[in-house]
PDB file of N, CA and C in Angstrom:
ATOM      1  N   UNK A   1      24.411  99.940  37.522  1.00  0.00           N
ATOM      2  CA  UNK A   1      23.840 100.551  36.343  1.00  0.00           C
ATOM      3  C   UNK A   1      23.595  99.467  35.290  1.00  0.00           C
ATOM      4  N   UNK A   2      22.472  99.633  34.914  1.00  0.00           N
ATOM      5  CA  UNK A   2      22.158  98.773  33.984  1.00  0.00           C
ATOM      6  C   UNK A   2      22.388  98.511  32.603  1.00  0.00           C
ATOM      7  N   UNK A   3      22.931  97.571  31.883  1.00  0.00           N
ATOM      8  CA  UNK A   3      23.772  97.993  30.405  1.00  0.00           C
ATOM      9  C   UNK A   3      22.456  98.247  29.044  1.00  0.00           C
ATOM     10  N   UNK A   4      22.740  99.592  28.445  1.00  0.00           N
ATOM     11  CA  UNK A   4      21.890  99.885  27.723  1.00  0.00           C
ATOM     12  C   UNK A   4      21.939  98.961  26.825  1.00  0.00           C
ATOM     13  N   UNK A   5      22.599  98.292  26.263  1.00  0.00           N
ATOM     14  CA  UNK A   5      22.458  97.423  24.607  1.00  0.00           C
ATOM     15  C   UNK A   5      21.375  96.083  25.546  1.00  0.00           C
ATOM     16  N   UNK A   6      21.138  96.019  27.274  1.00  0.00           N
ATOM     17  CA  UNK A   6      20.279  94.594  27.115  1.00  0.00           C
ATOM     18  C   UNK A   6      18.783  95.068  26.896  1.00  0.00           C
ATOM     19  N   UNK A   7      18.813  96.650  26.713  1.00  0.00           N
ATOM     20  CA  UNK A   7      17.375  96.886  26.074  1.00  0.00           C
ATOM     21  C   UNK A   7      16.989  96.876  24.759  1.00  0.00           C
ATOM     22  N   UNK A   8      17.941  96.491  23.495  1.00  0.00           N
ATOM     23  CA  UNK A   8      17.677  96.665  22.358  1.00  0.00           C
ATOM     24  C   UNK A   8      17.426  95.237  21.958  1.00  0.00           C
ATOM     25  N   UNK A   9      16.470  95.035  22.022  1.00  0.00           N
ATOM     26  CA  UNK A   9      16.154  93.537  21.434  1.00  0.00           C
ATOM     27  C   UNK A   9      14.842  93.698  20.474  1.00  0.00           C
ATOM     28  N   UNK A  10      14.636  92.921  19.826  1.00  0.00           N
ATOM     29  CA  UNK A  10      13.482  93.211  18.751  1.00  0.00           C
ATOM     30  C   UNK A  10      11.908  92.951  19.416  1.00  0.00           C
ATOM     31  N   UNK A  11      10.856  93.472  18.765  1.00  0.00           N
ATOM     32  CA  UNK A  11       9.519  92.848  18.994  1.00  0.00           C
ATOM     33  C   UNK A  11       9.444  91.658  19.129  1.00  0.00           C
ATOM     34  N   UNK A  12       8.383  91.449  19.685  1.00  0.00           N
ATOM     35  CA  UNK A  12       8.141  89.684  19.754  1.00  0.00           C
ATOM     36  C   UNK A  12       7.176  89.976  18.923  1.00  0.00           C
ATOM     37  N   UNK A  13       7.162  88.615  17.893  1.00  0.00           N
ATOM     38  CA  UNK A  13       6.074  88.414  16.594  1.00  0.00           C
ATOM     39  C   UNK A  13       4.871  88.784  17.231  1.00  0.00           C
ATOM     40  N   UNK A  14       4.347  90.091  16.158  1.00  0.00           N
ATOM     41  CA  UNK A  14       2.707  89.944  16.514  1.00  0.00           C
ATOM     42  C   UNK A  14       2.552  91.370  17.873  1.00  0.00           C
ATOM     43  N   UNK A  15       3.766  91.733  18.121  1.00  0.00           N
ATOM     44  CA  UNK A  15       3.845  92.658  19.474  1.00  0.00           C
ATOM     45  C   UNK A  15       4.067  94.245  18.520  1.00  0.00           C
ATOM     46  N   UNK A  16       3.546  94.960  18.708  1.00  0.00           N
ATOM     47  CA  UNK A  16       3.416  96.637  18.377  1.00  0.00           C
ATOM     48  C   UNK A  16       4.766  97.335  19.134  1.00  0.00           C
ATOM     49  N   UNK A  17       5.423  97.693  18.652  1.00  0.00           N
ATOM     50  CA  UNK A  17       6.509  98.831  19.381  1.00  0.00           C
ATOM     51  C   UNK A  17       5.930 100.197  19.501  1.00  0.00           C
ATOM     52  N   UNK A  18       4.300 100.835  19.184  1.00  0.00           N
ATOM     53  CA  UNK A  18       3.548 101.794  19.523  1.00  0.00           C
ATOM     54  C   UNK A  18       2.249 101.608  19.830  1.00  0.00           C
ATOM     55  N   UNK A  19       1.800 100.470  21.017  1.00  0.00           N
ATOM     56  CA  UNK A  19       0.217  99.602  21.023  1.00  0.00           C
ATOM     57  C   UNK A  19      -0.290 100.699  21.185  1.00  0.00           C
ATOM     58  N   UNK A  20       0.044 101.951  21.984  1.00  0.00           N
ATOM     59  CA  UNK A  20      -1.200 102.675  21.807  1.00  0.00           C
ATOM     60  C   UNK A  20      -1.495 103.789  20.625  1.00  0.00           C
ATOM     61  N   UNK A  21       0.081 104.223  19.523  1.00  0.00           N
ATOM     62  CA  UNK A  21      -0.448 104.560  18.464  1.00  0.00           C
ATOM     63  C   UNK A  21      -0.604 105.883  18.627  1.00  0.00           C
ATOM     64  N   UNK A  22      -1.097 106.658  17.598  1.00  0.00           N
ATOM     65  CA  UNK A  22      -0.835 108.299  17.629  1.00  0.00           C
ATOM     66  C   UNK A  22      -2.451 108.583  18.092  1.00  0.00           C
ATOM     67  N   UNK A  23      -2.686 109.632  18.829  1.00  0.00           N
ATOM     68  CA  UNK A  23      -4.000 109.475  19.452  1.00  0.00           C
ATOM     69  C   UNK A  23      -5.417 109.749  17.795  1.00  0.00           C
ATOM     70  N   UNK A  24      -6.486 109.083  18.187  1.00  0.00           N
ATOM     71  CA  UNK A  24      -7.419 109.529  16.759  1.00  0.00           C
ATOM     72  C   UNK A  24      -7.603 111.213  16.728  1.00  0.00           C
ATOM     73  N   UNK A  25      -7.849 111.551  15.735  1.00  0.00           N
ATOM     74  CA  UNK A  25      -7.974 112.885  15.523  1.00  0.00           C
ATOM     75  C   UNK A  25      -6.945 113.993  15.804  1.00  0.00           C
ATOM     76  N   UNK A  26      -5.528 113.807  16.198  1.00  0.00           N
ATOM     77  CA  UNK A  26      -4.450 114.013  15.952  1.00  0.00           C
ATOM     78  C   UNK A  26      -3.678 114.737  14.996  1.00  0.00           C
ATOM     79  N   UNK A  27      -3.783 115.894  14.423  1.00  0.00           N
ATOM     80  CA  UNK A  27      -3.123 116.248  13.055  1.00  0.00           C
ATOM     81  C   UNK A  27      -1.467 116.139  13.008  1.00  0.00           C
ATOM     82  N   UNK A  28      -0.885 115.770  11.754  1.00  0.00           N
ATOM     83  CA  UNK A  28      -0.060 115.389  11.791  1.00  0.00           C
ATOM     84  C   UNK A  28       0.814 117.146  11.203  1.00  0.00           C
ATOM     85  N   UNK A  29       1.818 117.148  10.993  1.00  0.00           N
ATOM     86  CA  UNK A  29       2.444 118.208  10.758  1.00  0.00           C
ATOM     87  C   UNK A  29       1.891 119.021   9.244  1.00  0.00           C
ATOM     88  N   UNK A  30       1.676 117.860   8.448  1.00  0.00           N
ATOM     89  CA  UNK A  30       1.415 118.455   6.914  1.00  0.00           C
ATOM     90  C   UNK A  30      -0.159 118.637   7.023  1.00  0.00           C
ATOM     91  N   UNK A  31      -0.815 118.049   7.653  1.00  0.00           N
ATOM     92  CA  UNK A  31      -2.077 118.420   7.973  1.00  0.00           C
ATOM     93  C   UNK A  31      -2.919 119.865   8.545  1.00  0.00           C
ATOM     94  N   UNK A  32      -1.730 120.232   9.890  1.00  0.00           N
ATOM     95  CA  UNK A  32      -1.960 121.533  10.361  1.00  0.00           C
ATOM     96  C   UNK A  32      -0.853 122.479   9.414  1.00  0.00           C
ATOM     97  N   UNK A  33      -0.090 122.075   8.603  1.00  0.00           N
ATOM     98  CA  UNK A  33      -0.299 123.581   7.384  1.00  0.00           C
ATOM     99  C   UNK A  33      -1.413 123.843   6.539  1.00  0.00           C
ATOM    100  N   UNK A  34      -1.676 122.829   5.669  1.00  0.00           N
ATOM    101  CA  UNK A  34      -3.226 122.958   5.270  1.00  0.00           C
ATOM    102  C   UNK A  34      -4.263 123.320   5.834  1.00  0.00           C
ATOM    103  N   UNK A  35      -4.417 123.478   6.750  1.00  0.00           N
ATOM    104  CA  UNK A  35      -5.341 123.856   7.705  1.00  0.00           C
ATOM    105  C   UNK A  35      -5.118 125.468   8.036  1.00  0.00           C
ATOM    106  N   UNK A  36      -3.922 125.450   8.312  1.00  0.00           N
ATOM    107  CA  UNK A  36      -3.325 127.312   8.546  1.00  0.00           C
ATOM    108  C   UNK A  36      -3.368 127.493   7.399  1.00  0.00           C
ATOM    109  N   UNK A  37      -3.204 127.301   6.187  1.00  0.00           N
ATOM    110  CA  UNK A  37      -3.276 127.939   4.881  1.00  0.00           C
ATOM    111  C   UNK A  37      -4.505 128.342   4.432  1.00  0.00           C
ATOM    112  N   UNK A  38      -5.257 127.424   5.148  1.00  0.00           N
ATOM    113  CA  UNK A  38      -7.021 128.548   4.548  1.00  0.00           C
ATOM    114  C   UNK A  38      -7.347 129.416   5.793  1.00  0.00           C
ATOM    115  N   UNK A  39      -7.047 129.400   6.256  1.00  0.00           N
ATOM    116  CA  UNK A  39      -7.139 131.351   7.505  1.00  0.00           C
ATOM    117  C   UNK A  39      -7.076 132.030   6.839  1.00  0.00           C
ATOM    118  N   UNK A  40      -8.122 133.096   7.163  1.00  0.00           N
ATOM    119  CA  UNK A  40      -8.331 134.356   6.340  1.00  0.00           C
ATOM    120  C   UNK A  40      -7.665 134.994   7.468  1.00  0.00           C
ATOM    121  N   UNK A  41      -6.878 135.779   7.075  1.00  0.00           N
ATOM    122  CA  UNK A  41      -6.136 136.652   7.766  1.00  0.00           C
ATOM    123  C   UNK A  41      -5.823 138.338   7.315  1.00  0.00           C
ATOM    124  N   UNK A  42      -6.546 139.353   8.106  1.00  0.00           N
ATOM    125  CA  UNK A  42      -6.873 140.661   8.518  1.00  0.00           C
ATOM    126  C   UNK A  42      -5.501 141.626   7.707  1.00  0.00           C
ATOM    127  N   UNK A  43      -5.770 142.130   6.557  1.00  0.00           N
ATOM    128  CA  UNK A  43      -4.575 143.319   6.259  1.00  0.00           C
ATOM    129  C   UNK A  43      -5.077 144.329   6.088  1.00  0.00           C
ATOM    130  N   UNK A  44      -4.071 145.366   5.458  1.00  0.00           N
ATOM    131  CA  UNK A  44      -4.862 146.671   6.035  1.00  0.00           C
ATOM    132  C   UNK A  44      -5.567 146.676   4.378  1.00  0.00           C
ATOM    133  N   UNK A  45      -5.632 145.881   3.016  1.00  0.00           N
ATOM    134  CA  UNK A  45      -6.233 145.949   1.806  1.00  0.00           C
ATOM    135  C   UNK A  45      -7.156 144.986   2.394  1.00  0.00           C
ATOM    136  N   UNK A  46      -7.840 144.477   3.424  1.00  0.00           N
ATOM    137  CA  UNK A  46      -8.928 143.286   3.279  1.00  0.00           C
ATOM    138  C   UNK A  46      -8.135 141.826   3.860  1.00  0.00           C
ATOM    139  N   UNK A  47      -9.397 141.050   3.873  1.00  0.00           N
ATOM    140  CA  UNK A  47      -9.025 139.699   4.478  1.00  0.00           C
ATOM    141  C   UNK A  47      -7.936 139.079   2.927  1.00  0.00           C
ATOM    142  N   UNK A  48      -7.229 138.189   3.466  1.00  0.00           N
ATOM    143  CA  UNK A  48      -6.584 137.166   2.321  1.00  0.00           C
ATOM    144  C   UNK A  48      -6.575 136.289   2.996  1.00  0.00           C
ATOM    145  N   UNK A  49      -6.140 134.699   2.548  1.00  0.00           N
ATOM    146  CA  UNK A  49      -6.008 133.686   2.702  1.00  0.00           C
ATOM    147  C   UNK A  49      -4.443 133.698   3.370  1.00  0.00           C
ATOM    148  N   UNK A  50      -3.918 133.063   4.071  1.00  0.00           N
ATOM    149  CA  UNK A  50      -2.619 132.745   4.606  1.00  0.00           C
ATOM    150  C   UNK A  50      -1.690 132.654   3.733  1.00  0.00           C
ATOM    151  N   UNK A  51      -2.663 131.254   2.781  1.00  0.00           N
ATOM    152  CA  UNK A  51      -1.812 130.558   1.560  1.00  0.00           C
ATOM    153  C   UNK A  51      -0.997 131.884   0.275  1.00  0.00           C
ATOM    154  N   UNK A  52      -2.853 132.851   0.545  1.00  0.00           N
ATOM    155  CA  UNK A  52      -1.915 133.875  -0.935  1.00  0.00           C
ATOM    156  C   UNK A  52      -0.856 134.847  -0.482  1.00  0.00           C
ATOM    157  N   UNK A  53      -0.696 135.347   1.437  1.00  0.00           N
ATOM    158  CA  UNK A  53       0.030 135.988   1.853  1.00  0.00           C
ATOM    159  C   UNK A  53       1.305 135.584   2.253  1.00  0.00           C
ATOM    160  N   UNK A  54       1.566 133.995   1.855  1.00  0.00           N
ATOM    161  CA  UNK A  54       2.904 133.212   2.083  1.00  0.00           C
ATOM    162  C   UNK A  54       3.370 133.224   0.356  1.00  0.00           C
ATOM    163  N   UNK A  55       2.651 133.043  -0.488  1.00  0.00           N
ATOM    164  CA  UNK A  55       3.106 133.058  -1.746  1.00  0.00           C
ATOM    165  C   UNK A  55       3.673 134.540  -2.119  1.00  0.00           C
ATOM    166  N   UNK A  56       3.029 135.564  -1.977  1.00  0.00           N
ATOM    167  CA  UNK A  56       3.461 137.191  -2.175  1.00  0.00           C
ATOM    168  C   UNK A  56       4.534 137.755  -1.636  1.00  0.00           C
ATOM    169  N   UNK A  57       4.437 136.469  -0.153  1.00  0.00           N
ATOM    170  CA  UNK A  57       6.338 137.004   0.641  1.00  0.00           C
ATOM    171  C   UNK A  57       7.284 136.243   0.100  1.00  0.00           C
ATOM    172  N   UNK A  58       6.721 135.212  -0.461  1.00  0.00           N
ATOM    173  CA  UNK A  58       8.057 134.264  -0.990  1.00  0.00           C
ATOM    174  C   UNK A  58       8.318 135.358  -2.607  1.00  0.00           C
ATOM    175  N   UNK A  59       7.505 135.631  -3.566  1.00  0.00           N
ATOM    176  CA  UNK A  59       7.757 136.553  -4.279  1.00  0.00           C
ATOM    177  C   UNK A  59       8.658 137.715  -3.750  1.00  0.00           C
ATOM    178  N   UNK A  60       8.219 138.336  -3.108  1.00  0.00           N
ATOM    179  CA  UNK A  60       8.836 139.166  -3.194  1.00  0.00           C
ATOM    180  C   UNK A  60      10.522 139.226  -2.149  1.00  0.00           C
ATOM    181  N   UNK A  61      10.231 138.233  -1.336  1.00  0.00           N
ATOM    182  CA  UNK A  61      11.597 138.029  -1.587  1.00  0.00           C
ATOM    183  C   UNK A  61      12.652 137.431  -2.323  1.00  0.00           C
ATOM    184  N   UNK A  62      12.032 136.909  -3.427  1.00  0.00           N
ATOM    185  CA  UNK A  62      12.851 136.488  -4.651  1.00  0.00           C
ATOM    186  C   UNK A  62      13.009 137.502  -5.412  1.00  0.00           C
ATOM    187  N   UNK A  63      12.153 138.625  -5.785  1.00  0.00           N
ATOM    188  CA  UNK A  63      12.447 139.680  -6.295  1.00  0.00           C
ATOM    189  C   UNK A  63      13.766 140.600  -5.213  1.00  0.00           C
ATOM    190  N   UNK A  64      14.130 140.500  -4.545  1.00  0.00           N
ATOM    191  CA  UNK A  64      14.682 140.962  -3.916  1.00  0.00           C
ATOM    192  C   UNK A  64      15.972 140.504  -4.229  1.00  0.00           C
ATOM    193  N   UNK A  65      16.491 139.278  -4.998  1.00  0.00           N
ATOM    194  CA  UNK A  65      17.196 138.852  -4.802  1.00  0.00           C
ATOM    195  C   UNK A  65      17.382 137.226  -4.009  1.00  0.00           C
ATOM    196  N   UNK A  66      16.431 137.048  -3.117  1.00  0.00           N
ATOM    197  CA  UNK A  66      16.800 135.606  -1.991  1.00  0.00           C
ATOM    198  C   UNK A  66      17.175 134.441  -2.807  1.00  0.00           C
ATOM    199  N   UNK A  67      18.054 133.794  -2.983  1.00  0.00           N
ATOM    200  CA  UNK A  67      18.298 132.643  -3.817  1.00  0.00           C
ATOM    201  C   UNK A  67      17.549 131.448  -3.401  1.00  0.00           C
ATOM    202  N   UNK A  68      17.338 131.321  -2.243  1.00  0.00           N
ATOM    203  CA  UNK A  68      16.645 130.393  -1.652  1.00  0.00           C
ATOM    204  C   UNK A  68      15.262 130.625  -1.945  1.00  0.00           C
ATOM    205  N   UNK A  69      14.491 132.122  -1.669  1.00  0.00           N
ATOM    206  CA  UNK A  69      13.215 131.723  -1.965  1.00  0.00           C
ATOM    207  C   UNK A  69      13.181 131.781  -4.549  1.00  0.00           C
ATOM    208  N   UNK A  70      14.098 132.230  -5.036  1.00  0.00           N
ATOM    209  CA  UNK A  70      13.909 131.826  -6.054  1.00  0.00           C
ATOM    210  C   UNK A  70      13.965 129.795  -6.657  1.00  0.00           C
ATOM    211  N   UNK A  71      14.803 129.562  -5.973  1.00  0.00           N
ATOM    212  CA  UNK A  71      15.123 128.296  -5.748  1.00  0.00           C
ATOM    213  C   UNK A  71      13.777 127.337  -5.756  1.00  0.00           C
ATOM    214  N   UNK A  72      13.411 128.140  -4.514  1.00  0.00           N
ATOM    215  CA  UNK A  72      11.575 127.522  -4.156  1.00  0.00           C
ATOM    216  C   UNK A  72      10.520 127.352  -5.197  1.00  0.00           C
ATOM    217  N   UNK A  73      10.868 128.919  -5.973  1.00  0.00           N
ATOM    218  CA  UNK A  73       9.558 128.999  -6.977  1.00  0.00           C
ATOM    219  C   UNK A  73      10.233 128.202  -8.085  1.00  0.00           C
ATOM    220  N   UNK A  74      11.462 128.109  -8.849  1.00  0.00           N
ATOM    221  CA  UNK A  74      11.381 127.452 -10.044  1.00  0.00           C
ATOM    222  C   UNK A  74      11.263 125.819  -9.425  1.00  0.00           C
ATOM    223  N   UNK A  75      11.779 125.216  -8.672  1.00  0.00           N
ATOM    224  CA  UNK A  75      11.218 123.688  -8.099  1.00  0.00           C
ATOM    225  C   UNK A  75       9.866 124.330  -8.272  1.00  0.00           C
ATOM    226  N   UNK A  76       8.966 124.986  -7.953  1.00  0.00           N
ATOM    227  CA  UNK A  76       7.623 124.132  -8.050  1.00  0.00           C
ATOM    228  C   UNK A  76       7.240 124.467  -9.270  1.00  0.00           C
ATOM    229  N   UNK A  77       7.540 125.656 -10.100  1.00  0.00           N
ATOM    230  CA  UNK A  77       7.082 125.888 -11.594  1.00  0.00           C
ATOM    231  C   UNK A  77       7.866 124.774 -12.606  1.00  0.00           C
ATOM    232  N   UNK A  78       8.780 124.175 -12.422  1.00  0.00           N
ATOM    233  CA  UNK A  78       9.611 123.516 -13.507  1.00  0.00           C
ATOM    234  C   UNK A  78      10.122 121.973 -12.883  1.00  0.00           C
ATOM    235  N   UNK A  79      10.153 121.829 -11.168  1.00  0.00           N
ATOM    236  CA  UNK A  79      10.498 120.932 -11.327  1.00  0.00           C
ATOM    237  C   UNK A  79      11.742 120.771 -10.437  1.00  0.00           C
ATOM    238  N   UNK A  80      12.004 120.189  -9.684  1.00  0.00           N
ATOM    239  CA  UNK A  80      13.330 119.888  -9.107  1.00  0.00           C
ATOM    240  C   UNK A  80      14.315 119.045 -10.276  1.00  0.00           C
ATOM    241  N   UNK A  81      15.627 119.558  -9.827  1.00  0.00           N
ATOM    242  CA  UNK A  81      16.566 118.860 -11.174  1.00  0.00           C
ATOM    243  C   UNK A  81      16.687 117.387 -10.392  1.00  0.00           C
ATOM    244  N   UNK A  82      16.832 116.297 -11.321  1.00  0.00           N
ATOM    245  CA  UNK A  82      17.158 115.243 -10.546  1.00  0.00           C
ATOM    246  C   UNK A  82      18.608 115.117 -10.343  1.00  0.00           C
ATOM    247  N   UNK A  83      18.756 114.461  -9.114  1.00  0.00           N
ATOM    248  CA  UNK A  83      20.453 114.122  -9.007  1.00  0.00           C
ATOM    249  C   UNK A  83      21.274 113.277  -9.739  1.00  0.00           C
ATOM    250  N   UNK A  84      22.440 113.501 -10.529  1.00  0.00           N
ATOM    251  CA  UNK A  84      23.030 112.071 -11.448  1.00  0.00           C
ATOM    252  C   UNK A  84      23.440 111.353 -10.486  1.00  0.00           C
ATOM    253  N   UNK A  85      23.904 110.184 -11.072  1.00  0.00           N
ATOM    254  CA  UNK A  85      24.901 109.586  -9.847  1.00  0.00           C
ATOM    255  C   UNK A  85      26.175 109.109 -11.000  1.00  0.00           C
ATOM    256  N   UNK A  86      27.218 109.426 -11.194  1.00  0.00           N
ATOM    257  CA  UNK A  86      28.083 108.790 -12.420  1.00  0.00           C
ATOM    258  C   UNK A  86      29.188 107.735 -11.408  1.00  0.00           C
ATOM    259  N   UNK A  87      28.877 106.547 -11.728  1.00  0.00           N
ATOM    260  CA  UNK A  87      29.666 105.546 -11.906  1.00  0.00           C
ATOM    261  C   UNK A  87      30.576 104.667 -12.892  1.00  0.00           C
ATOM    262  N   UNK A  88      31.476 103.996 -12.099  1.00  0.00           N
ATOM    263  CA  UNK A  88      32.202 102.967 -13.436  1.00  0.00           C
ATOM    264  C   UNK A  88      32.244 101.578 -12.968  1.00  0.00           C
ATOM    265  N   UNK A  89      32.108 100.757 -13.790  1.00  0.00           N
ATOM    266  CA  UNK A  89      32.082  99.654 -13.176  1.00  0.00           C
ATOM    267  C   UNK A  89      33.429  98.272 -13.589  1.00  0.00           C
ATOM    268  N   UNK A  90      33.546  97.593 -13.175  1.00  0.00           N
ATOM    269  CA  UNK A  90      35.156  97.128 -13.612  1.00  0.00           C
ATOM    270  C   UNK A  90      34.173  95.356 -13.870  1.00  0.00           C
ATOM    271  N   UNK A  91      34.470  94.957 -15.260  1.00  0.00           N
ATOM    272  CA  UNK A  91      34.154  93.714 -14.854  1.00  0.00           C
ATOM    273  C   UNK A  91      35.384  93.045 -15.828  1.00  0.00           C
ATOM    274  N   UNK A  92      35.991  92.113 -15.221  1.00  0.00           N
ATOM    275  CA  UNK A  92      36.877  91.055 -16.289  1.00  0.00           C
ATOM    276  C   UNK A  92      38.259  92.192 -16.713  1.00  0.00           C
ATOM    277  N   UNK A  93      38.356  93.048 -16.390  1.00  0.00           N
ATOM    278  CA  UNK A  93      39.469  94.143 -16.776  1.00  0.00           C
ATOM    279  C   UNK A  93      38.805  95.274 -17.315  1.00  0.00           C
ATOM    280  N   UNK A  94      37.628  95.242 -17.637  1.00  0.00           N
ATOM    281  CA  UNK A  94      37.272  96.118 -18.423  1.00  0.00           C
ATOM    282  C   UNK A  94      36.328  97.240 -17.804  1.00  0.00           C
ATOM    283  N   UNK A  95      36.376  98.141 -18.105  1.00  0.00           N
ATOM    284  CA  UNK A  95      35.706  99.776 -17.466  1.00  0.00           C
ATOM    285  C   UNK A  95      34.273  99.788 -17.944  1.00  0.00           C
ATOM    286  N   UNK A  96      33.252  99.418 -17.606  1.00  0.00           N
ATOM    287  CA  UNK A  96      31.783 100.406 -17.925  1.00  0.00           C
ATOM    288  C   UNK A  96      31.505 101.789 -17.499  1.00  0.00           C
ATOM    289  N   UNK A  97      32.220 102.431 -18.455  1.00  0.00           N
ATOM    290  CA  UNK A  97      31.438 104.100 -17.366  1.00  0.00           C
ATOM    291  C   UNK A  97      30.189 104.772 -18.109  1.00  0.00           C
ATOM    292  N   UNK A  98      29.291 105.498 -17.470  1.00  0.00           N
ATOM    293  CA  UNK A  98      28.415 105.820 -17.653  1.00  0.00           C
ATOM    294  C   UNK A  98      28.506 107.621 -17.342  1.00  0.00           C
ATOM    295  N   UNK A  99      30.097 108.082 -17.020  1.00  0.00           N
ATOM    296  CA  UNK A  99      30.059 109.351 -17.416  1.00  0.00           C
ATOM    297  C   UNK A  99      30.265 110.084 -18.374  1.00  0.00           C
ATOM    298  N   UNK A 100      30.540 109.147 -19.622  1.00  0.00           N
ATOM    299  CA  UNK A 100      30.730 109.841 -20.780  1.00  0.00           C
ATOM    300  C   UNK A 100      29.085 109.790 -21.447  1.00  0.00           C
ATOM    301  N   UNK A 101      28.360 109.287 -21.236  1.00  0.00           N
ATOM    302  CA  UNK A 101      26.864 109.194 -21.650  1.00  0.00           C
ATOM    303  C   UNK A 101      26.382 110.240 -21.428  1.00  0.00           C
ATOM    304  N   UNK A 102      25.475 110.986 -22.527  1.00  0.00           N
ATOM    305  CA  UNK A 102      24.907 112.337 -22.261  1.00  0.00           C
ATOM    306  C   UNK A 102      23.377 111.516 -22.547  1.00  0.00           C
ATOM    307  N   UNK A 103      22.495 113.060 -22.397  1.00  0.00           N
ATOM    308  CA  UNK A 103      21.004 113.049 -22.934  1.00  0.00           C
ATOM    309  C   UNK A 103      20.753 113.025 -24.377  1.00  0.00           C
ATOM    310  N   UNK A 104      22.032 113.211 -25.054  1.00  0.00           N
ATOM    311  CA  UNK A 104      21.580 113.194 -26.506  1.00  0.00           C
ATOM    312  C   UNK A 104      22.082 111.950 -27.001  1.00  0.00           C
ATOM    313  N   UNK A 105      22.548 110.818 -26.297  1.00  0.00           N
ATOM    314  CA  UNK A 105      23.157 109.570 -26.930  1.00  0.00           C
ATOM    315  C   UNK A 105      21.750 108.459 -27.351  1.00  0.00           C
ATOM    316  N   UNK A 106      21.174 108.875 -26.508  1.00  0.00           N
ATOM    317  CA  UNK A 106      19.582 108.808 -26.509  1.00  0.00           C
ATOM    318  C   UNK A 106      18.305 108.628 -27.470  1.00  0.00           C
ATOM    319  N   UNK A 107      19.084 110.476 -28.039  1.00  0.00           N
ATOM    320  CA  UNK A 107      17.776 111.144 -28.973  1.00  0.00           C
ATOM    321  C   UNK A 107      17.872 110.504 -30.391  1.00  0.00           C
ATOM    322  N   UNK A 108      16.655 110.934 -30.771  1.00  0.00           N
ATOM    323  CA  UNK A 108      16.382 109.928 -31.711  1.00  0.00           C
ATOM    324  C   UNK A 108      17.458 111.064 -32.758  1.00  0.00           C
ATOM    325  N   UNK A 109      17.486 110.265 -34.222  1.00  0.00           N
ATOM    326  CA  UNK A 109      18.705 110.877 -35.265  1.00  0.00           C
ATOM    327  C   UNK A 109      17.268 111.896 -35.980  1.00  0.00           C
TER     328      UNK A 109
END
């Protein structure tokens, strides 16, 4: 049996680890949603678009309660929150922390 680690060796300069590449005309994943999102698709009120009959189920299962699909709609109306990261840093004996720093240490007086 042959030892797997003598296959991990790098490219040789100038050598492709995919020469032949994703085929042309190929859609990629985010491509074929856009594509399913303009289908007009058959209800019993008339044709709609995919796109407005995925938005009306995500509604209304936020009206329902779903935390996840409310979750969905305020990220795209307001914004995803960004993540903090609070650190301290030690230099010479001494503490830099940056968790006592708020948003208003900031604002102007």
């Amino acid at each position: 049996m042959a030892n797997p680690i003598d296959n991990l060796t790098p490219w040789k300069k100038g050598q492709s680890g995919n020469p032949g590449g994703r085929p042309k005309g190929k859609l990629n994943l985010n491509a074929m949603l856009e594509k399913f999102m303009e289908n007009e698709i058959d209800t019993p009120k008339g044709k709609k678009q995919a796109a407005e009959l995925f938005i009306e189920g995500l509604f209304k299962n936020a009206l329902k309660g779903n935390s996840t699909a409310i979750n969905q709609i305020i990220d795209r109306l307001a914004g995803k929150v960004k993540d903090q990261i609070k650190q301290d840093i030690k230099m010479d004996g001494v503490i830099f922390s940056d968790a006592e720093k708020t948003d208003t240490d900031n604002a102007p007086s």
